[in-house]
Protein backbone atom coordinates (compact mmCIF):
# COMPACT_ATOMS: atom_id res chain seq x y z
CA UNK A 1 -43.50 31.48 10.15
CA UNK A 2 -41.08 33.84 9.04
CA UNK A 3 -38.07 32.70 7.26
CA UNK A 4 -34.85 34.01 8.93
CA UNK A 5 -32.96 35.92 6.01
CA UNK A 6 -29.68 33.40 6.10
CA UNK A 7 -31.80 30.79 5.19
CA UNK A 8 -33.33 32.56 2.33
CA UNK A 9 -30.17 33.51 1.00
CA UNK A 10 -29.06 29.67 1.23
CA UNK A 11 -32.37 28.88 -0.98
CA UNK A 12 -31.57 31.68 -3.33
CA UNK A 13 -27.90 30.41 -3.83
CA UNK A 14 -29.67 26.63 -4.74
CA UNK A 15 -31.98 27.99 -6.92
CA UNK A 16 -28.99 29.52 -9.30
CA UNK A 17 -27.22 26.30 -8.76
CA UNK A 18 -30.10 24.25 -10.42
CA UNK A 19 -30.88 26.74 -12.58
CA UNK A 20 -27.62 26.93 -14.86
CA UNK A 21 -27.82 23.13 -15.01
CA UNK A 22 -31.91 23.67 -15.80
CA UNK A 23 -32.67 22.12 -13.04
CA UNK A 24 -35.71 22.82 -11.12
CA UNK A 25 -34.97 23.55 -7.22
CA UNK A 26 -38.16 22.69 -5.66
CA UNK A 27 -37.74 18.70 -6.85
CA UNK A 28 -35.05 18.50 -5.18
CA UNK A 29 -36.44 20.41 -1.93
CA UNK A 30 -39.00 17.53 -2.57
CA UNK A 31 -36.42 14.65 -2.27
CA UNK A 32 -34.82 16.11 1.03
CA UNK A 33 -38.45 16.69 2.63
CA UNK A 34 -39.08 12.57 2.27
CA UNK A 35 -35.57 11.61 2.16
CA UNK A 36 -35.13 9.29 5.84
CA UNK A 37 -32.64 10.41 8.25
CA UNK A 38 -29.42 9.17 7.30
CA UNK A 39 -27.70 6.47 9.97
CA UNK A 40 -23.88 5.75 10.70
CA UNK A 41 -24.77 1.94 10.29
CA UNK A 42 -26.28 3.33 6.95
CA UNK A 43 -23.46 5.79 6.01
CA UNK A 44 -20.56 3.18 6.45
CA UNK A 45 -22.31 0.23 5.61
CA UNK A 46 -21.57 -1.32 8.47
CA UNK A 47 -23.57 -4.77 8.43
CA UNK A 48 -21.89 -5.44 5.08
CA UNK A 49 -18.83 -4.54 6.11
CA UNK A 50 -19.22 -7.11 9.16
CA UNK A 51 -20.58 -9.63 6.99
CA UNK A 52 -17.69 -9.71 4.93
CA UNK A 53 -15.39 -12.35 7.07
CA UNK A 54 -15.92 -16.19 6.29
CA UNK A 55 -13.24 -18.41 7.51
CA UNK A 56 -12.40 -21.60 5.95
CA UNK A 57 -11.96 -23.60 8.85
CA UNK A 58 -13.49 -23.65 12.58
CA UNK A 59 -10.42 -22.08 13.95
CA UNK A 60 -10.97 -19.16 16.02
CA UNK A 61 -8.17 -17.23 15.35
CA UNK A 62 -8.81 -17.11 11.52
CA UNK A 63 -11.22 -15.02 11.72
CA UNK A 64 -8.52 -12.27 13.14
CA UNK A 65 -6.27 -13.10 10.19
CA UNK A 66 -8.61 -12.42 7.88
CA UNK A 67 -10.01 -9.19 9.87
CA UNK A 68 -6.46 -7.71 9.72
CA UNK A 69 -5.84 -7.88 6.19
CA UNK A 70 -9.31 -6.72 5.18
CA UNK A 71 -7.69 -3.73 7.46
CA UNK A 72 -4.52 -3.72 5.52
CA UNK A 73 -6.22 -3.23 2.26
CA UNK A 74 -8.51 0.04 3.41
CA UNK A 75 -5.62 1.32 4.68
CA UNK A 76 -3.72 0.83 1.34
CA UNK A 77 -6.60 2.26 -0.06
CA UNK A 78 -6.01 5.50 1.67
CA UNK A 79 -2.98 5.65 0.68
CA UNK A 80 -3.22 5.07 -2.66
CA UNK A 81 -6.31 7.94 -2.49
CA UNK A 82 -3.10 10.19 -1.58
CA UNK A 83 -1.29 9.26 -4.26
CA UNK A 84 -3.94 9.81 -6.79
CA UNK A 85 -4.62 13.66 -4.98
CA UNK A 86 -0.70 14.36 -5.23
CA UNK A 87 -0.49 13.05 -9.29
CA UNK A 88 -3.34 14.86 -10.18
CA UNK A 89 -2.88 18.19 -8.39
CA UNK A 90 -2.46 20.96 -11.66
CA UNK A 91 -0.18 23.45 -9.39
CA UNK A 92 1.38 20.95 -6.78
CA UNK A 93 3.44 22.55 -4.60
CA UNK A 94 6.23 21.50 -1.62
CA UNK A 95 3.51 22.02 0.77
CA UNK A 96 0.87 20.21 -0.52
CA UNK A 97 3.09 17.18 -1.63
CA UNK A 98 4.74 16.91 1.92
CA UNK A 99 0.90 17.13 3.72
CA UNK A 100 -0.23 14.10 1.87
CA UNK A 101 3.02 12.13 1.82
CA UNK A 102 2.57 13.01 5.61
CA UNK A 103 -1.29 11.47 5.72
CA UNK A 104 0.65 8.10 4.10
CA UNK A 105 3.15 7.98 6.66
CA UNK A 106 0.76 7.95 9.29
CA UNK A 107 -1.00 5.11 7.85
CA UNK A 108 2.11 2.64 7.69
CA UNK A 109 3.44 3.85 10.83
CA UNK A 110 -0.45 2.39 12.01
CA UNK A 111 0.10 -0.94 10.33
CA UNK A 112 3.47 -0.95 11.61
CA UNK A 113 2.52 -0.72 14.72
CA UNK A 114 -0.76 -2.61 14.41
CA UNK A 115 1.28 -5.80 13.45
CA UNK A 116 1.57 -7.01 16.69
CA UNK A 117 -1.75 -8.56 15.95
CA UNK A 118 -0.48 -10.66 13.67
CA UNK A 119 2.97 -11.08 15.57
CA UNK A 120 1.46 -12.07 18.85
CA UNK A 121 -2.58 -11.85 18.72
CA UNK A 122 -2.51 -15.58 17.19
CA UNK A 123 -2.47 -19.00 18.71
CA UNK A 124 0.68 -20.81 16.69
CA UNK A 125 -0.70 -23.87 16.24
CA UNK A 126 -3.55 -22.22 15.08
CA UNK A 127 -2.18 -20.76 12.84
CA UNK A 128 0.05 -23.10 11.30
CA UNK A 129 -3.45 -25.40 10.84
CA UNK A 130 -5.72 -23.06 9.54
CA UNK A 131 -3.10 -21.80 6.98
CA UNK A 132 -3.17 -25.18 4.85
CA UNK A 133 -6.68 -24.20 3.90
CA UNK A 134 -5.77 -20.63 2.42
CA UNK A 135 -3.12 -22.18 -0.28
CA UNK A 136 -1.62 -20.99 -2.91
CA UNK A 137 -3.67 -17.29 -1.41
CA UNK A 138 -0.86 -14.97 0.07
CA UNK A 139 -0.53 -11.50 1.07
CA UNK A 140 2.42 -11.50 -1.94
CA UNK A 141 -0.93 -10.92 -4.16
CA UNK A 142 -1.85 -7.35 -2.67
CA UNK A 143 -2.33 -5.64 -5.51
CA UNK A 144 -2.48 -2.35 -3.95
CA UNK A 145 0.78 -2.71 -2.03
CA UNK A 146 2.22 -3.20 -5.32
CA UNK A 147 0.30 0.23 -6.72
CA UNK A 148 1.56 1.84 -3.61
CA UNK A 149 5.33 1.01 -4.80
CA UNK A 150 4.43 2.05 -8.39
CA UNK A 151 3.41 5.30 -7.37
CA UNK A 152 6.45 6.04 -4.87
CA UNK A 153 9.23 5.93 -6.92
CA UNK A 154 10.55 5.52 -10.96
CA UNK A 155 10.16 2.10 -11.92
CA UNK A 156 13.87 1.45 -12.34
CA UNK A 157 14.03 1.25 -8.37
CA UNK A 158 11.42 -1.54 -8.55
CA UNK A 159 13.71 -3.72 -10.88
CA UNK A 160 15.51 -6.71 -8.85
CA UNK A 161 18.52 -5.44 -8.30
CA UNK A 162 20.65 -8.33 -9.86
CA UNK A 163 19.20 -6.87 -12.94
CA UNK A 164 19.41 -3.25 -12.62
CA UNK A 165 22.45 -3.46 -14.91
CA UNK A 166 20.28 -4.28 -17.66
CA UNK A 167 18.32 -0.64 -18.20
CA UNK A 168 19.49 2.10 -17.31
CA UNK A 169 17.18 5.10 -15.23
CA UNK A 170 16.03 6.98 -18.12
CA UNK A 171 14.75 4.07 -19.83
CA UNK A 172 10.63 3.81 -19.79
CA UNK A 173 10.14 0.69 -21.21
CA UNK A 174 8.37 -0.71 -18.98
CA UNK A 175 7.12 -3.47 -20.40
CA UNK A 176 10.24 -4.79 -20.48
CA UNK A 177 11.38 -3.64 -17.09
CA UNK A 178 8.26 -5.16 -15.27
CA UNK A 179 9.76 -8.95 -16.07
CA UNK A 180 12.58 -8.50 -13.20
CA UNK A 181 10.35 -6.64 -10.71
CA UNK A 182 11.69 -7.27 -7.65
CA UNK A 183 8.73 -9.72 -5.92
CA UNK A 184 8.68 -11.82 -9.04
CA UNK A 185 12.39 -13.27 -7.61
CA UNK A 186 10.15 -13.77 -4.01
CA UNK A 187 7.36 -15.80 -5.83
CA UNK A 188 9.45 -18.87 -6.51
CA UNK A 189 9.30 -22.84 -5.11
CA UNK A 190 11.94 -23.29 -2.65
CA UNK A 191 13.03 -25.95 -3.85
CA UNK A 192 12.53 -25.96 -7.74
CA UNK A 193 13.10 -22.11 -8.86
CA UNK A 194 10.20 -22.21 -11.01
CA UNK A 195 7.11 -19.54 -10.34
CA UNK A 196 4.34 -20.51 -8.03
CA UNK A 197 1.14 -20.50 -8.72
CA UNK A 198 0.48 -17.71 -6.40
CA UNK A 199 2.57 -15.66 -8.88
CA UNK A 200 0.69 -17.15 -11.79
CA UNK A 201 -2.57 -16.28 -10.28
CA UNK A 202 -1.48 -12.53 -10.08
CA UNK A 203 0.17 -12.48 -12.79
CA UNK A 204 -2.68 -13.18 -14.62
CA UNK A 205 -4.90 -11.04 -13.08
CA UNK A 206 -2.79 -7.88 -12.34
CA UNK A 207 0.30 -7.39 -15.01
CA UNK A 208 -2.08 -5.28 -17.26
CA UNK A 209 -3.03 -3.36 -14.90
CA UNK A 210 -0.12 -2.87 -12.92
CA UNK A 211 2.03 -1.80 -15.99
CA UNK A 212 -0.47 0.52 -17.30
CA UNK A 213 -0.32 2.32 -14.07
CA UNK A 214 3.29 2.09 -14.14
CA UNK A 215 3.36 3.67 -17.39
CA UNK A 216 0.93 6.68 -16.06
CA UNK A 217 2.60 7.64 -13.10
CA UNK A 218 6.19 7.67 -14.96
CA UNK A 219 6.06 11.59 -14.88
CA UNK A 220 3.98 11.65 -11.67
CA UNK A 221 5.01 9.17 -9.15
CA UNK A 222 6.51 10.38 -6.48
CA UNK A 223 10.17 10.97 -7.09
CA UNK A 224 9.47 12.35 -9.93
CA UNK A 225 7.37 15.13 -8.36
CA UNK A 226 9.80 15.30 -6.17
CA UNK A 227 12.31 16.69 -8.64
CA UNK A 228 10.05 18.88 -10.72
CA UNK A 229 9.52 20.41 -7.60
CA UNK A 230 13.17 20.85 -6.83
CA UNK A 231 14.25 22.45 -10.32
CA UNK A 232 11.09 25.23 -9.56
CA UNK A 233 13.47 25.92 -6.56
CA UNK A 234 10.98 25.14 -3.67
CA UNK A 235 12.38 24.49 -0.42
CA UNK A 236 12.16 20.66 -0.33
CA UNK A 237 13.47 20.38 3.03
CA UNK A 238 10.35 18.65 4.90
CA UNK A 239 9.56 17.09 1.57
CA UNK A 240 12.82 14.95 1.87
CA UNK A 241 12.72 14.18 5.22
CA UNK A 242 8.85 12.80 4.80
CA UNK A 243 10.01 11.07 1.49
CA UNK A 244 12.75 9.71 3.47
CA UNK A 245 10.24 8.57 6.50
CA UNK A 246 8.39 7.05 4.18
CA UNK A 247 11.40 4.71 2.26
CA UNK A 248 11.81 3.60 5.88
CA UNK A 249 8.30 3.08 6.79
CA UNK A 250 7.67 1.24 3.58
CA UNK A 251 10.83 -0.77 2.12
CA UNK A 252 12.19 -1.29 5.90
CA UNK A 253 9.53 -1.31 8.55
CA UNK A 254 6.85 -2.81 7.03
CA UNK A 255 8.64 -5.92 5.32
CA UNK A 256 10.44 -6.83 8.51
CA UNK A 257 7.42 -6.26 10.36
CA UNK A 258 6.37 -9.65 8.26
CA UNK A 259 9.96 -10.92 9.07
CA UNK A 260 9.03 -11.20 11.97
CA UNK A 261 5.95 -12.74 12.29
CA UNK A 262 7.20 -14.93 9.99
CA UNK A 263 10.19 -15.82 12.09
CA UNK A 264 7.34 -16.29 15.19
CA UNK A 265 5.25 -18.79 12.92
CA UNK A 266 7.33 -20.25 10.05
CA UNK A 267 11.24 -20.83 11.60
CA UNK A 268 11.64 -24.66 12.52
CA UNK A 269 14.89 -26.30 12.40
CA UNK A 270 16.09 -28.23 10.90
CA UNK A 271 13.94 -26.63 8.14
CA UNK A 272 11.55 -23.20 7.69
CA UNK A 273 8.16 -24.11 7.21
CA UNK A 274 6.87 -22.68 3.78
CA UNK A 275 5.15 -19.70 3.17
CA UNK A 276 1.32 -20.36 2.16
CA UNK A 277 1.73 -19.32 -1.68
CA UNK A 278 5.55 -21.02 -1.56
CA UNK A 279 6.86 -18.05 -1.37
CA UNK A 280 10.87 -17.61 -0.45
CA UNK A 281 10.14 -15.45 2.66
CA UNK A 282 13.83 -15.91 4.23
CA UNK A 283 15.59 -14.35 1.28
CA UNK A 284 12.10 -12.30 0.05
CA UNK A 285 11.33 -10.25 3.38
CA UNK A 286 14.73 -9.04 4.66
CA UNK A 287 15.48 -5.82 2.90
CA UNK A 288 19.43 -6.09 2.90
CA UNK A 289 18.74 -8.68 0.13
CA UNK A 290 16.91 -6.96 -1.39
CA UNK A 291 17.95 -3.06 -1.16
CA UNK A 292 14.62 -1.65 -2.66
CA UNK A 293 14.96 1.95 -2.04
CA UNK A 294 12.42 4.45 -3.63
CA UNK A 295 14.79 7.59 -2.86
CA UNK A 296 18.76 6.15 -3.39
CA UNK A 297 19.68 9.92 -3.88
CA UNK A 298 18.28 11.05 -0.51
CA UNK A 299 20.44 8.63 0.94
CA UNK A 300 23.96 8.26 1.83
CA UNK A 301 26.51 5.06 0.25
CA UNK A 302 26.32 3.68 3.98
CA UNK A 303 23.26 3.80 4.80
CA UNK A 304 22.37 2.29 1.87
CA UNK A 305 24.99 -0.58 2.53
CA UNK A 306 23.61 -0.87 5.98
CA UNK A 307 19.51 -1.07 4.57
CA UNK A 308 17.69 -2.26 7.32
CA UNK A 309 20.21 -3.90 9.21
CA UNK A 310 19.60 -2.37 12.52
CA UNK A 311 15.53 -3.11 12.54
CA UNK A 312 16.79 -6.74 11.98
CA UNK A 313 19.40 -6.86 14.86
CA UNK A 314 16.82 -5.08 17.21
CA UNK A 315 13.73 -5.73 16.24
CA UNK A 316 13.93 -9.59 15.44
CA UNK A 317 17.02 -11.03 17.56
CA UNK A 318 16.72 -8.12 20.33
CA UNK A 319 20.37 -7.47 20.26
C-alpha cells in the first residue's frame, strides 16, 4: 500500500527528532504498534479518583462533604497551575497576565457558586454529628488556598492588619512577617486565645514551605507583575479590572460564602457552636474584620472602609 506523502513527511520529521537526541525512530514506532488503546477511565484515572472518598462515620451526607472539598482542592490546583504559567513567563505581557488571571476568576466564581452544596445540599443534623469525627481537621489547613494568597499579592497585605504597623511594604523579611499572617489570629480557642492544634498541625507541616514560596514569588506574585508591567507602559486597563474581580472573588466572595454556611450550621443562641479545628469563624470569616485586600491601590478609601459589607447585608441577612 502506498504511503500518502503527508504521512511520510510526518515520519521524516520523527526521524530528525530522534535522531539529534540519538535516538532510533523505529523503537519507538515499535512501542506505538503494541501500545493498547488508551481509555478516558484510563487517561483520568477515574476508579482511583472514585476510590478516594472514605467517610468516618455512616452518615450519608459525609460523603458529599468530603466530595466537595476533594473538588475545592483540584480547583485550587488550577489555579495555582496559573499562577506558576504567569511567574514563569520570560516576556509576560498585559495580555497574557490578564488571560490567565481571567482562567482563575472563572474557577472561584465556580466554587462560589458551587457552595450552595455545602450551604444547602446537607442534612443539619447531619452535619453537626458527623463533624465530631473530623476534629481538630479543618478547611483552615488548605494549604493551597494559602499558596493561592501568596502568589496574589506582596506579603505585607497578608500580615494581620493590627500588625501592619510593624513592617513597612518594602520590607522582605519574611520570616519575620509570616508570624502575624492574617489566619494565624483565626486559628485560636475561643475561649483561651492560645493556638489550636489545627494550627499546630499546619504549622508544622506547611511554614517551610509556605515561606519559601513566599520568598520566591516576592518579585513575581501578582501585584508585583502587575507593576512591572505598568512602568513598561502597557495598557493595564483589563488587567486591573480582572485583578480587581479577583480581590472580590477571593478576599470577599469566597470567605463569606463560608460565612454563610457557617451561619446555616454553626449559629445557636445563646452560643455559636465551634468550628471543627476551634477555629474563631465569627470574627475569622467576615472580611470587614479582617480587610485583606491583595490590590489596596486599585481601590478607593471607601470602598475599602465598606470591604464586603454589602455581600454580608445581602447575601447572609437578605436585607
Amino acid at each position: 500500500m502506498e504511503i500518502a506523502n503527508d504521512i511520510q513527511e510526518r515520519l521524516q520529521q520523527l526521524q530528525e527528532k530522534y535522531a539529534v537526541m540519538g535516538q532510533d525512530l523505529s523503537s519507538y514506532l515499535d512501542g506505538l504498534l503494541y501500545a493498547d488503546y488508551l481509555t478516558y477511565w484510563d487517561y483520568v484515572h477515574l476508579d482511583t479518583l472514585l476510590s478516594l472518598q472514605s467517610p468516618r462515620t455512616s452518615f450519608p451526607d459525609e460523603t458529599i462533604f468530603i466530595i466537595y472539598h476533594q473538588i475545592t482542592e483540584l480547583y485550587f490546583k488550577l489555579c495555582l497551575h496559573e499562577f506558576e504559567q504567569i511567574g514563569n513567563h520570560a516576556e509576560l505581557t498585559a495580555n497574557f497576565m490578564n488571560e490567565r488571571v481571567s482562567r482563575i476568576n472563572r474557577y472561584f466564581e465556580n466554587l462560589t457558586h458551587s457552595f450552595l452544596i455545602m450551604v444547602d445540599g446537607m442534612d443539619k443534623e447531619q452535619f453537626l454529628k458527623y463533624r465530631m469525627s473530623l476534629l481538630p481537621a479543618s478547611g483552615f489547613q488548605s494549604a493551597q488556598y494559602r499558596m493561592i494568597e501568596i502568589c496574589s499579592t506582596d506579603f505585607f497585605n497578608l500580615i494581620d492588619k493590627d500588625h501592619r504597623d510593624k513592617f513597612n511594604e518594602s520590607n522582605t523579611d519574611i520570616k519575620s512577617q509570616f508570624e502575624y499572617i492574617y489566619w494565624k489570629a483565626g486559628a485560636t480557642e475561643l475561649k483561651s486565645g492560645k493556638k489550636t492544634l489545627t494550627l499546630e498541625q499546619f504549622e508544622k507541616k506547611y511554614s517551610k514551605v509556605l515561606i519559601e514560596l513566599s520568598e520566591k514569588n516576592i518579585l513575581t506574585n501578582l501585584f508585583a507583575c502587575y507593576r512591572k508591567l505598568a512602568a513598561k507602559g502597557e495598557d493595564m486597563t483589563e488587567i486591573k479590572n480582572s485583578l480587581k474581580k479577583l480581590d472580590v472573588l477571593v478576599n470577599i466572595n469566597w470567605p463569606l460564602s463560608h460565612y454563610k454556611s457557617a451561619v446555616r450550621y454553626l449559629q445557636k443562641d445563646p452560643e455559636d457552636i465551634k468550628a471543627t479545628g476551634g477555629t474563631n469563624w465569627q470574627k475569622y470569616l467576615p472580611p470587614r474584620f479582617q480587610k485583606r485586600i491583595f490590590y489596596p491601590s486599585l481601590w478607593t478609601a471607601d470602598e475599602i472602609e465598606n470591604w464586603g459589607k454589602g455581600w454580608v447585608e445581602v447575601e447572609v441577612f437578605g436585607k
